[in-house]
PDB file of N, CA and C in Angstrom:
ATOM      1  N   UNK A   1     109.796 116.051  97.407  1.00  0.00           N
ATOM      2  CA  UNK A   1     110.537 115.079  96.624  1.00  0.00           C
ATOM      3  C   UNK A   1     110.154 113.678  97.100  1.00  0.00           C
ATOM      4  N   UNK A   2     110.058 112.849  96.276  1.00  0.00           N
ATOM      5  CA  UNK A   2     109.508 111.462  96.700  1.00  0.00           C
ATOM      6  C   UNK A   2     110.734 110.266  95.889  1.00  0.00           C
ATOM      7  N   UNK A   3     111.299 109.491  97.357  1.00  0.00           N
ATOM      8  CA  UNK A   3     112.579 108.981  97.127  1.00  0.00           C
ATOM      9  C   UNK A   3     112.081 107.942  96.958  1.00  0.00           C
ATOM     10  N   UNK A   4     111.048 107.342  96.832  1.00  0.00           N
ATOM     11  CA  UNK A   4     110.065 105.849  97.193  1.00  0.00           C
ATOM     12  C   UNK A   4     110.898 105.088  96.087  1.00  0.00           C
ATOM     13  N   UNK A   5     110.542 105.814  94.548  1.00  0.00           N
ATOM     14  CA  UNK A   5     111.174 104.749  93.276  1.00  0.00           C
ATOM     15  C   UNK A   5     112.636 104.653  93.803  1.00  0.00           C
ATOM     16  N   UNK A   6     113.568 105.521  93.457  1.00  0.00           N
ATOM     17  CA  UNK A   6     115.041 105.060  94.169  1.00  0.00           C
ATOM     18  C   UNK A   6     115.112 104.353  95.336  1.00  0.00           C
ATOM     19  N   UNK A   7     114.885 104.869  96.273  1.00  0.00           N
ATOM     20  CA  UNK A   7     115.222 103.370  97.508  1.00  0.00           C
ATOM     21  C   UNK A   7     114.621 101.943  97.263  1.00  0.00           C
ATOM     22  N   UNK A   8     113.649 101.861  96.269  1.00  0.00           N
ATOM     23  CA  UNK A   8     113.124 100.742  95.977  1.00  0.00           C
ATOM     24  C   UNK A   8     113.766  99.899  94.967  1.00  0.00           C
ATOM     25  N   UNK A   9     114.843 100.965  93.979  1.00  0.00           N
ATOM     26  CA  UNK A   9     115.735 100.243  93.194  1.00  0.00           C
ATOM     27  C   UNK A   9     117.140 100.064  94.144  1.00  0.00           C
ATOM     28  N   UNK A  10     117.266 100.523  94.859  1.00  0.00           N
ATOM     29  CA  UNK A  10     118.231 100.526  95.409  1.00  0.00           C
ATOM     30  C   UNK A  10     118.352  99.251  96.545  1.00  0.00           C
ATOM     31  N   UNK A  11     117.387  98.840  96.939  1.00  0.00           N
ATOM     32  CA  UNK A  11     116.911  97.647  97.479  1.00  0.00           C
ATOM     33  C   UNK A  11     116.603  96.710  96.782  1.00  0.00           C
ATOM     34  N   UNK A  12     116.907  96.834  95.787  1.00  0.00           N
ATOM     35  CA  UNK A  12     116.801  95.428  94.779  1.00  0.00           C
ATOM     36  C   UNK A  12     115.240  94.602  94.442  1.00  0.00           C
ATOM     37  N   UNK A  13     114.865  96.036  94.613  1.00  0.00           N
ATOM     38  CA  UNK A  13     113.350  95.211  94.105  1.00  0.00           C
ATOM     39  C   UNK A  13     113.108  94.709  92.667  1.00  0.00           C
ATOM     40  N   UNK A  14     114.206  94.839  91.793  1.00  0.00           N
ATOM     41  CA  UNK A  14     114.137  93.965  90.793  1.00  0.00           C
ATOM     42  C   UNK A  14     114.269  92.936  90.823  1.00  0.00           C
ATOM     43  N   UNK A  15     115.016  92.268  91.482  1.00  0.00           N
ATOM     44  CA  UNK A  15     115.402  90.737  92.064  1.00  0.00           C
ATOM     45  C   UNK A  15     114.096  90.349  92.157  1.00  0.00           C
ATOM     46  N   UNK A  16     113.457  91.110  93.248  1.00  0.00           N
ATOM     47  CA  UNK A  16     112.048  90.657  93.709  1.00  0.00           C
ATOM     48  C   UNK A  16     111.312  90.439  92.592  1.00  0.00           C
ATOM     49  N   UNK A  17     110.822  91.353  91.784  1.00  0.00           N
ATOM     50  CA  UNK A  17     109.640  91.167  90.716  1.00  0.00           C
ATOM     51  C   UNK A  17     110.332  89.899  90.042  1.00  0.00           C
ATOM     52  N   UNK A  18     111.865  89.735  89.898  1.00  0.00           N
ATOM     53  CA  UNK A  18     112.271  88.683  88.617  1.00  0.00           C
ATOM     54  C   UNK A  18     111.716  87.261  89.476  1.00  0.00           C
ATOM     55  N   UNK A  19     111.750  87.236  90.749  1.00  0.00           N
ATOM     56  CA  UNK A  19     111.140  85.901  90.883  1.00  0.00           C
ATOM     57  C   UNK A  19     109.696  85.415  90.932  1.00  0.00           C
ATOM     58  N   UNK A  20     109.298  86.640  90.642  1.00  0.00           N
ATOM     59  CA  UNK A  20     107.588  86.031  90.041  1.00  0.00           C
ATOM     60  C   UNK A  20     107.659  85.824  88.555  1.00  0.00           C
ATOM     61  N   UNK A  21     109.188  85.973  88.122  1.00  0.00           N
ATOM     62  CA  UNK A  21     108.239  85.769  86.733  1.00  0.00           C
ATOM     63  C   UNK A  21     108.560  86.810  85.808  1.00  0.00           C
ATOM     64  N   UNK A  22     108.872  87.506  86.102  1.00  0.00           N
ATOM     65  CA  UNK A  22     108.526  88.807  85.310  1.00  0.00           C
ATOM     66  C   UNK A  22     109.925  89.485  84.676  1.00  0.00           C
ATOM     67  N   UNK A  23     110.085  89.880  83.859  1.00  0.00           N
ATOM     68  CA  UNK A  23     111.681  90.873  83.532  1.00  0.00           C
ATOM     69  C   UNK A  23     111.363  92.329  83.658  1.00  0.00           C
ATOM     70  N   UNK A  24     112.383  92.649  84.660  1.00  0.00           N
ATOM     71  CA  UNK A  24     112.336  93.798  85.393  1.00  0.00           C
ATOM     72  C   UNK A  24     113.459  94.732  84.078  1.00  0.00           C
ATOM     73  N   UNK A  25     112.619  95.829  83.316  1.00  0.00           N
ATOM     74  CA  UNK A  25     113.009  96.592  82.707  1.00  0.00           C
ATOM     75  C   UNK A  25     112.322  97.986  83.685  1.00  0.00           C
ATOM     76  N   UNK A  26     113.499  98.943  83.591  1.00  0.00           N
ATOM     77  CA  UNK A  26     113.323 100.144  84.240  1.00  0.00           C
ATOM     78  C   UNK A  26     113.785 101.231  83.495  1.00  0.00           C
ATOM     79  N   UNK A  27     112.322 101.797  83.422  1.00  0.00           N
ATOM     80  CA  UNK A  27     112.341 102.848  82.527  1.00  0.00           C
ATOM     81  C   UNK A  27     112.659 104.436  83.089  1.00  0.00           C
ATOM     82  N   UNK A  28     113.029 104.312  84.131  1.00  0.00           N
ATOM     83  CA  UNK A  28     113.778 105.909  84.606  1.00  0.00           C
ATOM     84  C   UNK A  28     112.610 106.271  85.384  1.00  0.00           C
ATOM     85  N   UNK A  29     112.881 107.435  86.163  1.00  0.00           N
ATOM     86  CA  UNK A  29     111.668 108.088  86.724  1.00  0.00           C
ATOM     87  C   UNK A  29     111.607 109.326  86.044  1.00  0.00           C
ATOM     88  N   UNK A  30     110.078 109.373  85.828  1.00  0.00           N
ATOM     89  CA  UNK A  30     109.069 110.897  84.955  1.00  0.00           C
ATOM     90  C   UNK A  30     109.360 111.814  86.501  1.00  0.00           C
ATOM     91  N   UNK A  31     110.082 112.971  85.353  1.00  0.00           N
ATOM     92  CA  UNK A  31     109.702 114.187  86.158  1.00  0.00           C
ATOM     93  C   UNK A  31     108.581 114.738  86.540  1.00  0.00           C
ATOM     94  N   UNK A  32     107.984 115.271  87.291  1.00  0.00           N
ATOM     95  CA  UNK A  32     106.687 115.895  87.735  1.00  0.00           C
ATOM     96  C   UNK A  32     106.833 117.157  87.938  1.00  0.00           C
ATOM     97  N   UNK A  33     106.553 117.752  88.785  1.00  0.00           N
ATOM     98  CA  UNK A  33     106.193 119.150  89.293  1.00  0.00           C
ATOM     99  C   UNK A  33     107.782 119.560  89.829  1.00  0.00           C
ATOM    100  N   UNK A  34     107.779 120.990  88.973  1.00  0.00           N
ATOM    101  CA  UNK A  34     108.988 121.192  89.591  1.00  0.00           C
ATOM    102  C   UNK A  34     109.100 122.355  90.697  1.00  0.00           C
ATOM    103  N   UNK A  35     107.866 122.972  90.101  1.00  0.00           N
ATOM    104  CA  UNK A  35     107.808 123.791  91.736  1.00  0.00           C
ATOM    105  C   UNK A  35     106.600 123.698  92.386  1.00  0.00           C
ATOM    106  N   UNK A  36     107.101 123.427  93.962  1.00  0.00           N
ATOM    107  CA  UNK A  36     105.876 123.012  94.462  1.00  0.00           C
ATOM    108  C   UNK A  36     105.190 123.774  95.524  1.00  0.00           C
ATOM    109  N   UNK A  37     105.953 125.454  95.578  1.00  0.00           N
ATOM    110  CA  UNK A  37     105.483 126.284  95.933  1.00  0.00           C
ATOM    111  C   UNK A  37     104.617 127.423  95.099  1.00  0.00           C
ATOM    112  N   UNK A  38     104.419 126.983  93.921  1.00  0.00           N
ATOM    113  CA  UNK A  38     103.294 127.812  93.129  1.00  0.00           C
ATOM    114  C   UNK A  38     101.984 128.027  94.036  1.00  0.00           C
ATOM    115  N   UNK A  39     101.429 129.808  93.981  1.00  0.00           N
ATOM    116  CA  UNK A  39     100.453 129.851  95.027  1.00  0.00           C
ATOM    117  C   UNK A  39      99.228 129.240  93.778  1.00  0.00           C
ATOM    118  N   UNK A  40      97.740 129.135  94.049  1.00  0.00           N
ATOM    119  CA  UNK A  40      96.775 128.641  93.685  1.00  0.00           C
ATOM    120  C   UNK A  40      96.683 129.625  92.470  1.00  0.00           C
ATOM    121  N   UNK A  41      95.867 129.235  90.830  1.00  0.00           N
ATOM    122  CA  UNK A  41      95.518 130.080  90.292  1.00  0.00           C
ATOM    123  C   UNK A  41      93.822 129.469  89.969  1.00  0.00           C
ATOM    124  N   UNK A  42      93.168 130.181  90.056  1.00  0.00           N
ATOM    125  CA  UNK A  42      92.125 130.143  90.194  1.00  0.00           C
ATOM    126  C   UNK A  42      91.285 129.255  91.004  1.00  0.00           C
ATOM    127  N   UNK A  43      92.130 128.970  92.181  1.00  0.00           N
ATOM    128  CA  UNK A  43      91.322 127.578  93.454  1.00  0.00           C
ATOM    129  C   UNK A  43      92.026 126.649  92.912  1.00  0.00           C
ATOM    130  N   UNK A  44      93.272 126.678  91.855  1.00  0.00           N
ATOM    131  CA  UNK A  44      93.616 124.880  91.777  1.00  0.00           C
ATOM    132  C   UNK A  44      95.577 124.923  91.751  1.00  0.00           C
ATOM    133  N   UNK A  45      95.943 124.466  92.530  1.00  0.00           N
ATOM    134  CA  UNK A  45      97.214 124.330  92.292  1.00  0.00           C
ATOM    135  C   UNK A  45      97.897 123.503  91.233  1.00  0.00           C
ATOM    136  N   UNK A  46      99.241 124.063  90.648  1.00  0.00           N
ATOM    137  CA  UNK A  46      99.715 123.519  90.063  1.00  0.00           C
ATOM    138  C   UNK A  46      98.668 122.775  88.807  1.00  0.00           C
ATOM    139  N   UNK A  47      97.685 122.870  88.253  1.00  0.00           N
ATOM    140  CA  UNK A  47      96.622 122.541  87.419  1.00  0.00           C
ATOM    141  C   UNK A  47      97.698 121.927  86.172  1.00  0.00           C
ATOM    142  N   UNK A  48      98.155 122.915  85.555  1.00  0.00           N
ATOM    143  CA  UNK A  48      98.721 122.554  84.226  1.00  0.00           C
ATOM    144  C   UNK A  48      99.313 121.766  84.131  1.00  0.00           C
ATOM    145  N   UNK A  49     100.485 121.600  85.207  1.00  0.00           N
ATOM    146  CA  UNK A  49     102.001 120.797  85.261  1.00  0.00           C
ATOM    147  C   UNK A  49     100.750 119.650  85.721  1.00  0.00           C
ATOM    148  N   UNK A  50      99.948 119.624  86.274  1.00  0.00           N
ATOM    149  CA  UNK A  50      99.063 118.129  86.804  1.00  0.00           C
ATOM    150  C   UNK A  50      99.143 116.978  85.428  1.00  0.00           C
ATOM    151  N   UNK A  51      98.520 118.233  84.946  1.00  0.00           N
ATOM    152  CA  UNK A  51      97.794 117.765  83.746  1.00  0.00           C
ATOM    153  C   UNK A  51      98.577 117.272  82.564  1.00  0.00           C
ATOM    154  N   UNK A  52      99.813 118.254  82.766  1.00  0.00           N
ATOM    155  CA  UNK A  52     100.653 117.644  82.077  1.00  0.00           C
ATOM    156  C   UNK A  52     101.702 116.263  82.331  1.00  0.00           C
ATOM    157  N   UNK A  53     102.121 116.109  83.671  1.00  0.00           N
ATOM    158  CA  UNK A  53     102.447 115.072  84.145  1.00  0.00           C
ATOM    159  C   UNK A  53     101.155 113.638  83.887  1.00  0.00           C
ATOM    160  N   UNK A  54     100.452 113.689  84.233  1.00  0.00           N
ATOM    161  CA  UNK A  54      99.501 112.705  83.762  1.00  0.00           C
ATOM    162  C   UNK A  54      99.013 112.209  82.731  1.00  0.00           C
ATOM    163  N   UNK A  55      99.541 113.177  81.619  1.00  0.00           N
ATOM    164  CA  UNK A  55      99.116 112.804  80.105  1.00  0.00           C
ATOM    165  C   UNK A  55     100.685 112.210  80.065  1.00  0.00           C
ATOM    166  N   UNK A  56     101.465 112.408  80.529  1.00  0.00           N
ATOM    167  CA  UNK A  56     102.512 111.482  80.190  1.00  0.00           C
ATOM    168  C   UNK A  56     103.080 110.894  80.752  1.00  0.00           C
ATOM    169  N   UNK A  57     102.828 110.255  82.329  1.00  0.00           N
ATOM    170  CA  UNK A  57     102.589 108.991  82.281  1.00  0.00           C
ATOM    171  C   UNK A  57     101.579 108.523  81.979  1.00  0.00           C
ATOM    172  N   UNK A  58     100.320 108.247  81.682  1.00  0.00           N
ATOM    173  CA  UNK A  58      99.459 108.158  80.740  1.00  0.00           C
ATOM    174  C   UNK A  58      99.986 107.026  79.106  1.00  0.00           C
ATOM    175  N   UNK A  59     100.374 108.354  78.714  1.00  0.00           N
ATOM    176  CA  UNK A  59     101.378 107.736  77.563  1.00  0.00           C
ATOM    177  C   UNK A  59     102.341 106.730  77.751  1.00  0.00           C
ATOM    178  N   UNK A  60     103.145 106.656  78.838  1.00  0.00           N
ATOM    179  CA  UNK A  60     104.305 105.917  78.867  1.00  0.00           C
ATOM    180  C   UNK A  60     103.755 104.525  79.665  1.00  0.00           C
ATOM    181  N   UNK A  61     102.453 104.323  80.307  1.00  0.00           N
ATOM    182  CA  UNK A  61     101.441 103.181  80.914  1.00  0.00           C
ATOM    183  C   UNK A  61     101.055 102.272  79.879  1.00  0.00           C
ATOM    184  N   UNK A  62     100.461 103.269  78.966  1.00  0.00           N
ATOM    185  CA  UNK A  62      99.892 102.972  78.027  1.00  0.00           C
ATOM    186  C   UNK A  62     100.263 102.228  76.423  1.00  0.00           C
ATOM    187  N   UNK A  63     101.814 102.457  76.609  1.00  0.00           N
ATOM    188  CA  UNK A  63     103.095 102.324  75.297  1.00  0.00           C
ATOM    189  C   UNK A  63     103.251 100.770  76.032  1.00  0.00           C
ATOM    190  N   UNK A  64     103.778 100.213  77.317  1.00  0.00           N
ATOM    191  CA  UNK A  64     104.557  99.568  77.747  1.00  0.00           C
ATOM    192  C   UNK A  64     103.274  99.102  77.737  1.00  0.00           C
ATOM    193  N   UNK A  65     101.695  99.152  78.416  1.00  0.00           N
ATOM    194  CA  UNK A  65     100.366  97.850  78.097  1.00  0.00           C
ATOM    195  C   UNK A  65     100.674  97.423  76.614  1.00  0.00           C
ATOM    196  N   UNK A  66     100.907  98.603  75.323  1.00  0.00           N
ATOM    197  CA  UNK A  66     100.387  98.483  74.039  1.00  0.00           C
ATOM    198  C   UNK A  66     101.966  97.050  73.411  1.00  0.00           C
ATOM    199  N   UNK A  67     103.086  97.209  74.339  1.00  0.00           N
ATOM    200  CA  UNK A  67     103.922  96.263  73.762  1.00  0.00           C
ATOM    201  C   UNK A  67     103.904  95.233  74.617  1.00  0.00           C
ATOM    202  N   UNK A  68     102.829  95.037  75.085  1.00  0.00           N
ATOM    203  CA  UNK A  68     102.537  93.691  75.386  1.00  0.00           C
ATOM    204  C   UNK A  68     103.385  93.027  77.533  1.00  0.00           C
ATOM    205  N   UNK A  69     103.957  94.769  77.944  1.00  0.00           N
ATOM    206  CA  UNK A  69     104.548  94.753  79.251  1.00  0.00           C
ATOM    207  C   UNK A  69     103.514  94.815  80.138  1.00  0.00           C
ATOM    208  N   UNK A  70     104.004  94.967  81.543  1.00  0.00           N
ATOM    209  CA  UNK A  70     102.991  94.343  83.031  1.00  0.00           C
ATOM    210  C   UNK A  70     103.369  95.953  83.560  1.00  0.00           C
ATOM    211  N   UNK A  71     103.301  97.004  83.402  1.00  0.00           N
ATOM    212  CA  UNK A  71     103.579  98.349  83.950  1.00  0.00           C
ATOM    213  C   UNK A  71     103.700  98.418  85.240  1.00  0.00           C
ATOM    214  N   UNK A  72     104.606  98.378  85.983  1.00  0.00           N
ATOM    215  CA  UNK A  72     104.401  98.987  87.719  1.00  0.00           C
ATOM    216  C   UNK A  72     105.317 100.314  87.935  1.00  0.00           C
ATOM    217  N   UNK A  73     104.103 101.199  88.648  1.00  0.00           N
ATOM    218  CA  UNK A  73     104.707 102.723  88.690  1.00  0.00           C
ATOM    219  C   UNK A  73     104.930 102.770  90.465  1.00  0.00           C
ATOM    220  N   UNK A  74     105.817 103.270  90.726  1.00  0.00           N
ATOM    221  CA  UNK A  74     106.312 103.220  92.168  1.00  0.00           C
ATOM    222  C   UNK A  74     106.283 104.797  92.525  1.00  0.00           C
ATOM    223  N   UNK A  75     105.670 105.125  93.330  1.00  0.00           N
ATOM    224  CA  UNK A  75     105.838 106.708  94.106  1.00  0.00           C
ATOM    225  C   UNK A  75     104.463 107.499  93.374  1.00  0.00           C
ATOM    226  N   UNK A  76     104.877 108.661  93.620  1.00  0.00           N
ATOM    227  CA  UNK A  76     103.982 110.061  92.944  1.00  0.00           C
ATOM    228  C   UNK A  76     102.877 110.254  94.197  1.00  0.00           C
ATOM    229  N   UNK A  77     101.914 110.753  94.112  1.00  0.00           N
ATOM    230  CA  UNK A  77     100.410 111.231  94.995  1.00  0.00           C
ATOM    231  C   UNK A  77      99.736 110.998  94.354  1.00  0.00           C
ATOM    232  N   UNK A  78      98.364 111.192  94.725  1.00  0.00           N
ATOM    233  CA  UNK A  78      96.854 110.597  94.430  1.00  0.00           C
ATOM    234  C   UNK A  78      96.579 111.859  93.076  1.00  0.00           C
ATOM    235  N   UNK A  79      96.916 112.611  92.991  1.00  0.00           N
ATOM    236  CA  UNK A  79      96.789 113.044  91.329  1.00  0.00           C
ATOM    237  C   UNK A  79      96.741 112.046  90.162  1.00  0.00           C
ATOM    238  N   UNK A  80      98.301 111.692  90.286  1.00  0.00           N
ATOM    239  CA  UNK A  80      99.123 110.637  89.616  1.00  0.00           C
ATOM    240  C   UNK A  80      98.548 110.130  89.169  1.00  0.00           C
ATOM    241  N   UNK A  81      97.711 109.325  90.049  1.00  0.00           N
ATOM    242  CA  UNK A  81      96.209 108.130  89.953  1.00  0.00           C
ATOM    243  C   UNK A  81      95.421 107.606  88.669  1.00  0.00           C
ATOM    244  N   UNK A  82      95.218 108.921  88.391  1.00  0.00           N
ATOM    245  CA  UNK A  82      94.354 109.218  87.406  1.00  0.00           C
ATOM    246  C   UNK A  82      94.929 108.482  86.114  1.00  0.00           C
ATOM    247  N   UNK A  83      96.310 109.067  86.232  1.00  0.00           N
ATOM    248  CA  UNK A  83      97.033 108.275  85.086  1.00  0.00           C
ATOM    249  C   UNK A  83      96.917 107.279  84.359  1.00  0.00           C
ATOM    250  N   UNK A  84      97.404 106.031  85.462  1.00  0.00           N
ATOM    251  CA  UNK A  84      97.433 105.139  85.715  1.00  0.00           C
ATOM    252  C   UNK A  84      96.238 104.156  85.430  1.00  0.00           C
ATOM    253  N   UNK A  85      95.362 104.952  86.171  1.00  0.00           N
ATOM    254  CA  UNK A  85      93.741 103.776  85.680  1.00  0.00           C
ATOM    255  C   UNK A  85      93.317 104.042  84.424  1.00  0.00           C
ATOM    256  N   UNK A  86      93.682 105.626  83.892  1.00  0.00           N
ATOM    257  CA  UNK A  86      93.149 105.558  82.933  1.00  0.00           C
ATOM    258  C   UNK A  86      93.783 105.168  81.634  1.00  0.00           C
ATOM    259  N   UNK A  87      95.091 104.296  81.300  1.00  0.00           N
ATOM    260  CA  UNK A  87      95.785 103.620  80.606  1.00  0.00           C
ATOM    261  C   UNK A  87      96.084 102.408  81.072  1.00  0.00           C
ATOM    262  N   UNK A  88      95.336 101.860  81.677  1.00  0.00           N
ATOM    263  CA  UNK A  88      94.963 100.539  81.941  1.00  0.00           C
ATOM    264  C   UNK A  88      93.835  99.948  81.552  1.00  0.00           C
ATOM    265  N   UNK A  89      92.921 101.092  81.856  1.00  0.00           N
ATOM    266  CA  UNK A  89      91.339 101.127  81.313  1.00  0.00           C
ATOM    267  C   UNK A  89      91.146 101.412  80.003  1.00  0.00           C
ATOM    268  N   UNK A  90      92.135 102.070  79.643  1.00  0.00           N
ATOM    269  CA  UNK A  90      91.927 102.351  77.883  1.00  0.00           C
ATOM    270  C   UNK A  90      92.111 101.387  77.104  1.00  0.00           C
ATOM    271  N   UNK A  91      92.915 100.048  76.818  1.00  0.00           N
ATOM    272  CA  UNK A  91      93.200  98.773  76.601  1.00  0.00           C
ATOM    273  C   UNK A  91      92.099  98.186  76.193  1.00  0.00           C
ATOM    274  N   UNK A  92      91.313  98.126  77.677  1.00  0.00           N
ATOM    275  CA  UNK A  92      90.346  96.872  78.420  1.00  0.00           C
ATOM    276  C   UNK A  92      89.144  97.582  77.602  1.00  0.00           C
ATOM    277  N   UNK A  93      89.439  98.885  77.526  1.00  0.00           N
ATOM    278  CA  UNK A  93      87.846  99.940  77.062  1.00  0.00           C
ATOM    279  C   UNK A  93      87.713  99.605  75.189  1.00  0.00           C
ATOM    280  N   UNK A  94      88.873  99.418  74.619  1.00  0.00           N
ATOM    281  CA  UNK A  94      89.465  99.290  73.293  1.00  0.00           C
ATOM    282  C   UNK A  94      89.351  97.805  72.652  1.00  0.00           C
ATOM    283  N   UNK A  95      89.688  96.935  73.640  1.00  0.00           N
ATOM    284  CA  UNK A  95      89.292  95.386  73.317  1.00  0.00           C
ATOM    285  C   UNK A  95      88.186  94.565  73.630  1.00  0.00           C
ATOM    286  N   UNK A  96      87.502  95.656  74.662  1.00  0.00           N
ATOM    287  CA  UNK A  96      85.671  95.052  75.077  1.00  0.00           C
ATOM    288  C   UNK A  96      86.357  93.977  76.156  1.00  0.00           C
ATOM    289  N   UNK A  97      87.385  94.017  76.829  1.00  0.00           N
ATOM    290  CA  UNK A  97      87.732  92.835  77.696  1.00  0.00           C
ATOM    291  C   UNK A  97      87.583  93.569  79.393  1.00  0.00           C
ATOM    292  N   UNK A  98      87.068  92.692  80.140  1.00  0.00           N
ATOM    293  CA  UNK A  98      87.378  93.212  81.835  1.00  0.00           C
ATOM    294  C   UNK A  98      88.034  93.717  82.387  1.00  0.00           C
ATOM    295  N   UNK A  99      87.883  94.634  83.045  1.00  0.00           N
ATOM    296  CA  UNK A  99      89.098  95.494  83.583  1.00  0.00           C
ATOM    297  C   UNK A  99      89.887  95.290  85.161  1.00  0.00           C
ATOM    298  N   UNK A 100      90.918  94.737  85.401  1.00  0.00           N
ATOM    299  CA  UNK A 100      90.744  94.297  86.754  1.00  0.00           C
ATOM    300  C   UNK A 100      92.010  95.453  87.187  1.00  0.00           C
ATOM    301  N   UNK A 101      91.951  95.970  87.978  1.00  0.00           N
ATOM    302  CA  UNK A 101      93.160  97.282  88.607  1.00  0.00           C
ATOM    303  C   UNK A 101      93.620  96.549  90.044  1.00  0.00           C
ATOM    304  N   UNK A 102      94.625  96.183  90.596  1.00  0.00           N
ATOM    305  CA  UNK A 102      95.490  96.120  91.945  1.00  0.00           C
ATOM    306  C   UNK A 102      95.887  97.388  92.360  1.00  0.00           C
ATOM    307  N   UNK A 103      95.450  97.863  93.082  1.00  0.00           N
ATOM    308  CA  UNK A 103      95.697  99.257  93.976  1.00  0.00           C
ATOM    309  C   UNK A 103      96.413  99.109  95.104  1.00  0.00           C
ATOM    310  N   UNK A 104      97.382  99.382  95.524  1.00  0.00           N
ATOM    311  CA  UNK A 104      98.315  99.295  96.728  1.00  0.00           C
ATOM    312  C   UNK A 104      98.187 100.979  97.049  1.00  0.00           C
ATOM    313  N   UNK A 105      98.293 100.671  97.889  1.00  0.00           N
ATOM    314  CA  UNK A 105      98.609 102.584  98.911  1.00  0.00           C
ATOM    315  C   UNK A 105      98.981 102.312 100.348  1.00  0.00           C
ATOM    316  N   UNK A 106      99.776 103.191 100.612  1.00  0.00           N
ATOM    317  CA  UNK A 106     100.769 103.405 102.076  1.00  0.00           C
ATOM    318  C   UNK A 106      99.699 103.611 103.039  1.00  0.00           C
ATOM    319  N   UNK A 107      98.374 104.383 102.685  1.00  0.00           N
ATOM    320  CA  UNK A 107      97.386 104.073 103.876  1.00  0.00           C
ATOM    321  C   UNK A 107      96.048 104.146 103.327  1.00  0.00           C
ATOM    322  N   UNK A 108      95.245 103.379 104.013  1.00  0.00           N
ATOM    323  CA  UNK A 108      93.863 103.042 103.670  1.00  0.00           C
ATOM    324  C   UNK A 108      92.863 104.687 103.995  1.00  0.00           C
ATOM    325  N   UNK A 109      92.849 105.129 102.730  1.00  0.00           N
ATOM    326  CA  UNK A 109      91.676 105.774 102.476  1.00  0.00           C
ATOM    327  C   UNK A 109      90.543 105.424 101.743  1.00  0.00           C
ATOM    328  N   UNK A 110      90.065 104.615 101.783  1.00  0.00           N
ATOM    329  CA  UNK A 110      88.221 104.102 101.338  1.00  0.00           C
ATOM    330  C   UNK A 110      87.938 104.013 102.527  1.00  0.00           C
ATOM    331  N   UNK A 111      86.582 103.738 102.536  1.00  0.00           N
ATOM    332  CA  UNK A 111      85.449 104.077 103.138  1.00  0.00           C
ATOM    333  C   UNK A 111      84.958 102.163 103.101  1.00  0.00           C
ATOM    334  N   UNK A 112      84.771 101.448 103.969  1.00  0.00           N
ATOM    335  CA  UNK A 112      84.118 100.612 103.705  1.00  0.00           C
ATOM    336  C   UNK A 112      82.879  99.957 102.708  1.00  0.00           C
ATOM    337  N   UNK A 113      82.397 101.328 102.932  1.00  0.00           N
ATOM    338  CA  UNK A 113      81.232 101.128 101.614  1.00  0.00           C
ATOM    339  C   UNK A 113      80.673 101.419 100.461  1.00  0.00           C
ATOM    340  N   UNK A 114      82.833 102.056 100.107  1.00  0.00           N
ATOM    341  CA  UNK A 114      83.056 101.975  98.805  1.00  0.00           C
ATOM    342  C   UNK A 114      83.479 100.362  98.180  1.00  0.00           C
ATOM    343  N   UNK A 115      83.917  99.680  99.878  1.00  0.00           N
ATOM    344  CA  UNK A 115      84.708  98.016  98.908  1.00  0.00           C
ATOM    345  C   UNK A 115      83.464  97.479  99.156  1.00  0.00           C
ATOM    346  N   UNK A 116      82.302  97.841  99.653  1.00  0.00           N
ATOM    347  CA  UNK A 116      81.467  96.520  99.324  1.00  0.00           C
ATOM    348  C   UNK A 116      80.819  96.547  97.964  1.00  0.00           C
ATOM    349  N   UNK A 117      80.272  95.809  97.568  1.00  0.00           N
ATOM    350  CA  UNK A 117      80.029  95.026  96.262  1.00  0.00           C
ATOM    351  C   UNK A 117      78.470  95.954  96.225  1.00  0.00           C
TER     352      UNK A 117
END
């Protein structure tokens, strides 16, 4: 279970985002995986529910870019990921415009000489 989005509303991180600027609308937290002791089926865990969690946040990234909102998703794992860039990127891929992504994570997994240029 990942408490990250709640303690983060619960700490008033709306306050926070409202003083950059921004109106803090909160759209609930997406359910994900509900069991997370499923053994492997064919070498991949949990595959479907992945897949299905990601097509919808996906969708719901992608609704809030399409009405013109600033999307920030709080919590989930590196599955998740996928989501995320790829309804950000779909926009930028759709209007021929640059794609720029801010990536935050709790710990540095790259490789140095993935950030060099």
């Amino acid at each position: 279970m990942n408490l990250w989005p709640d303690a983060l509303c619960i700490a008033d991180i709306d306050k926070a985002i409202e003083q950059y600027g921004f109106t803090d609308i909160d759209r609930g937290n997406l359910q994900g995986l509900a069991n997370l002791n499923q053994p492997p089926v064919i070498g991949y865990r949990h595959f479907v529910d992945v897949v299905a969690w990601n097509k919808m946040a996906h969708d719901v990234v992608y609704d809030e870019l399409k009405n013109g909102n600033f999307p920030i998703l709080l919590g989930g794992d590196h599955c998740f990921g996928l989501a995320s860039l790829t309804a950000v990127a779909r926009p930028s891929w759709e209007q021929g415009i640059p794609l720029r992504i801010l990536w935050l994570a709790a710990h540095a997994d790259l490789t140095p000489s993935v950030l060099a240029p």
